[in-house]
N, C-alpha and C. Protein backbone atom coordinates (compact mmCIF):
# COMPACT_ATOMS: atom_id res chain seq x y z
N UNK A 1 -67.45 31.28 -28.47
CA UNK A 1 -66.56 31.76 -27.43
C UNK A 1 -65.29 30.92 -27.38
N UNK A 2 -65.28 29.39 -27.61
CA UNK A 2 -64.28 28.80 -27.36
C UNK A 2 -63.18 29.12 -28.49
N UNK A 3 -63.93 29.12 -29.73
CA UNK A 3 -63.46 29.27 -31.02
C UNK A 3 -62.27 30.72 -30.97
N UNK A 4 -62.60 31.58 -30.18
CA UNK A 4 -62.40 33.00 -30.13
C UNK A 4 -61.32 32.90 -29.23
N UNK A 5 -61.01 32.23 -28.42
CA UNK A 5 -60.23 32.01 -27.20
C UNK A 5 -58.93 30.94 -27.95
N UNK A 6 -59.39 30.26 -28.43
CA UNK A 6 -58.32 29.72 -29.53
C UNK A 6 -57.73 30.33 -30.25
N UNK A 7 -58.26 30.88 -30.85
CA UNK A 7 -57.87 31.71 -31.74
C UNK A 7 -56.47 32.43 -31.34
N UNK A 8 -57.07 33.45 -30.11
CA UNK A 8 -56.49 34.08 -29.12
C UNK A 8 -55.04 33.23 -28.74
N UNK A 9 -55.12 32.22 -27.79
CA UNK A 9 -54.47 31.27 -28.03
C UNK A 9 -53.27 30.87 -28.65
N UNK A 10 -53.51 30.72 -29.88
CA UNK A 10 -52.91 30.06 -31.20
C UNK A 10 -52.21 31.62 -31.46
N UNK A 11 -52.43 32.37 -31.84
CA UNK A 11 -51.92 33.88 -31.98
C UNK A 11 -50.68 34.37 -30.93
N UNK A 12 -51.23 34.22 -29.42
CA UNK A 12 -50.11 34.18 -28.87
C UNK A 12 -48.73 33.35 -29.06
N UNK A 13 -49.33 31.87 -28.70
CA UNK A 13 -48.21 31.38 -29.01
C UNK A 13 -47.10 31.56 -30.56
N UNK A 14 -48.20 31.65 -31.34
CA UNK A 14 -47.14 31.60 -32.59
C UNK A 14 -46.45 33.29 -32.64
N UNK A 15 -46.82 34.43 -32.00
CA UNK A 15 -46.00 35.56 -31.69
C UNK A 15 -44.88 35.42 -30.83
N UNK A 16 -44.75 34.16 -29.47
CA UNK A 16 -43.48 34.07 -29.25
C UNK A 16 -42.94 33.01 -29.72
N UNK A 17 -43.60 32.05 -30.29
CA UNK A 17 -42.53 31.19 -31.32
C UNK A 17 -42.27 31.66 -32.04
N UNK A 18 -42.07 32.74 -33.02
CA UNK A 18 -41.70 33.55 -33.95
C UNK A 18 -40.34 34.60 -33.36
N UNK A 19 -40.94 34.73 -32.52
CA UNK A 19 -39.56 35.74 -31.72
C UNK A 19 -40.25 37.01 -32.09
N UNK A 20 -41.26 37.49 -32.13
CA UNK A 20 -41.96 38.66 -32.43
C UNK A 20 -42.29 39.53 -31.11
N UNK A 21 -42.54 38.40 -30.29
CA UNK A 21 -42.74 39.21 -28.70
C UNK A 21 -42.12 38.34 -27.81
N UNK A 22 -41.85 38.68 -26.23
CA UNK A 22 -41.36 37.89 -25.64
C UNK A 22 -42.81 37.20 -24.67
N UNK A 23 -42.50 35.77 -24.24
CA UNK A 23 -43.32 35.68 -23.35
C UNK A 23 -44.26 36.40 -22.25
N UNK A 24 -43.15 37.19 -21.90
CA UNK A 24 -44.05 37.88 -20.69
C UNK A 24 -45.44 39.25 -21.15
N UNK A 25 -44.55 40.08 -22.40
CA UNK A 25 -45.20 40.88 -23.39
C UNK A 25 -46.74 40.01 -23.79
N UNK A 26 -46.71 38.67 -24.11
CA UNK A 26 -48.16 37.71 -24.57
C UNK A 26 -48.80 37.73 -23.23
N UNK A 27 -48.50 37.38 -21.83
CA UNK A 27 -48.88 36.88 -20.76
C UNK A 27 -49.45 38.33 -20.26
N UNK A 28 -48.72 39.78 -20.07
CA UNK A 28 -48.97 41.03 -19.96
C UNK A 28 -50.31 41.39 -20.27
N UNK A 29 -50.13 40.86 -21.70
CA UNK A 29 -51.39 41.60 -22.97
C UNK A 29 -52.69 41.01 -22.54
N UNK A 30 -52.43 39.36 -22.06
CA UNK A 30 -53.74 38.42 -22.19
C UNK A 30 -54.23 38.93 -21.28
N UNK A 31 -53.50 38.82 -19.54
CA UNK A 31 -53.53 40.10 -18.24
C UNK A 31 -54.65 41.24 -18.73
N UNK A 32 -54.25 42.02 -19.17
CA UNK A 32 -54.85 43.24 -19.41
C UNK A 32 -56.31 42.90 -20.28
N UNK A 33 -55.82 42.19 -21.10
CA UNK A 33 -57.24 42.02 -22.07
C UNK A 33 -58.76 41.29 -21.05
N UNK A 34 -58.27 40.11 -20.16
CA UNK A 34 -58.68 39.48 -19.04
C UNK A 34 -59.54 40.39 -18.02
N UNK A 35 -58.97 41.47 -17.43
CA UNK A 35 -59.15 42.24 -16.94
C UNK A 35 -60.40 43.68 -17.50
N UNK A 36 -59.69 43.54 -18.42
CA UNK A 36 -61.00 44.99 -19.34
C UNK A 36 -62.01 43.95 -19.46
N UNK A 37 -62.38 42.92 -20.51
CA UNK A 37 -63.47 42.11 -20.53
C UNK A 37 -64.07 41.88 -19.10
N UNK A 38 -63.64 41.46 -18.34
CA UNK A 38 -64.21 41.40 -16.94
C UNK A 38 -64.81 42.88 -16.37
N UNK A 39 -64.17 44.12 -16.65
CA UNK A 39 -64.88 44.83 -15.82
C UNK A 39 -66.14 45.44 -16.95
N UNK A 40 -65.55 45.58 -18.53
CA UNK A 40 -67.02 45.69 -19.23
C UNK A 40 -68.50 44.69 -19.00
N UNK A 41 -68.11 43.09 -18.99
CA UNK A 41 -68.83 42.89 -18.75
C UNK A 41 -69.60 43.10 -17.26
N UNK A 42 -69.28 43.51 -15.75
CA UNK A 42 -69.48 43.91 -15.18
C UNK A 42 -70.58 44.76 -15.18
N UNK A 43 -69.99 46.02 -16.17
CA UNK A 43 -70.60 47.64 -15.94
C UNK A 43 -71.71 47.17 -16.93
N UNK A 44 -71.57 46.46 -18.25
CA UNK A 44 -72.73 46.34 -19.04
C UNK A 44 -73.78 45.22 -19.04
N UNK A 45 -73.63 44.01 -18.33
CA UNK A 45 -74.25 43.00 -18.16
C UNK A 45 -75.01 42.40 -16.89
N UNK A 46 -74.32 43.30 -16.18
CA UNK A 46 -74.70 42.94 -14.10
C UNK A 46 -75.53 44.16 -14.25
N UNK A 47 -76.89 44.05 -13.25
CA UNK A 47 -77.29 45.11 -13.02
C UNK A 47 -76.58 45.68 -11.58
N UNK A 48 -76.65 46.63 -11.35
CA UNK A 48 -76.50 47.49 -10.41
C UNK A 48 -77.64 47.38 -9.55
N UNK A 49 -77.10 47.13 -8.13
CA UNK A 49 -77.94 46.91 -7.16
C UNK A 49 -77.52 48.47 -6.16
């Protein structure tokens, strides 16, 4: 997991040190990605009470 998050990480940053995306576009994406993982794991890992 940590490995994966680095990864993640390291990818962003070197997309706006590159000038490929802007900051907020990396911060947006991680946002959104943050968000879906949280509610999958939710619906597939929590039981339903």
């Amino acid at each position: 997991t940590a490995l994966v998050l680095g990864w993640a990480i390291f990818v962003g940053l070197s997309r706006i040190v590159l000038g490929a995306h802007y900051a907020s576009d990396v911060l947006f994406s991680a946002g959104v990605a943050s968000v879906v993982t949280i509610l999958m794991y939710r619906q597939l890992y929590l039981k339903k009470n």
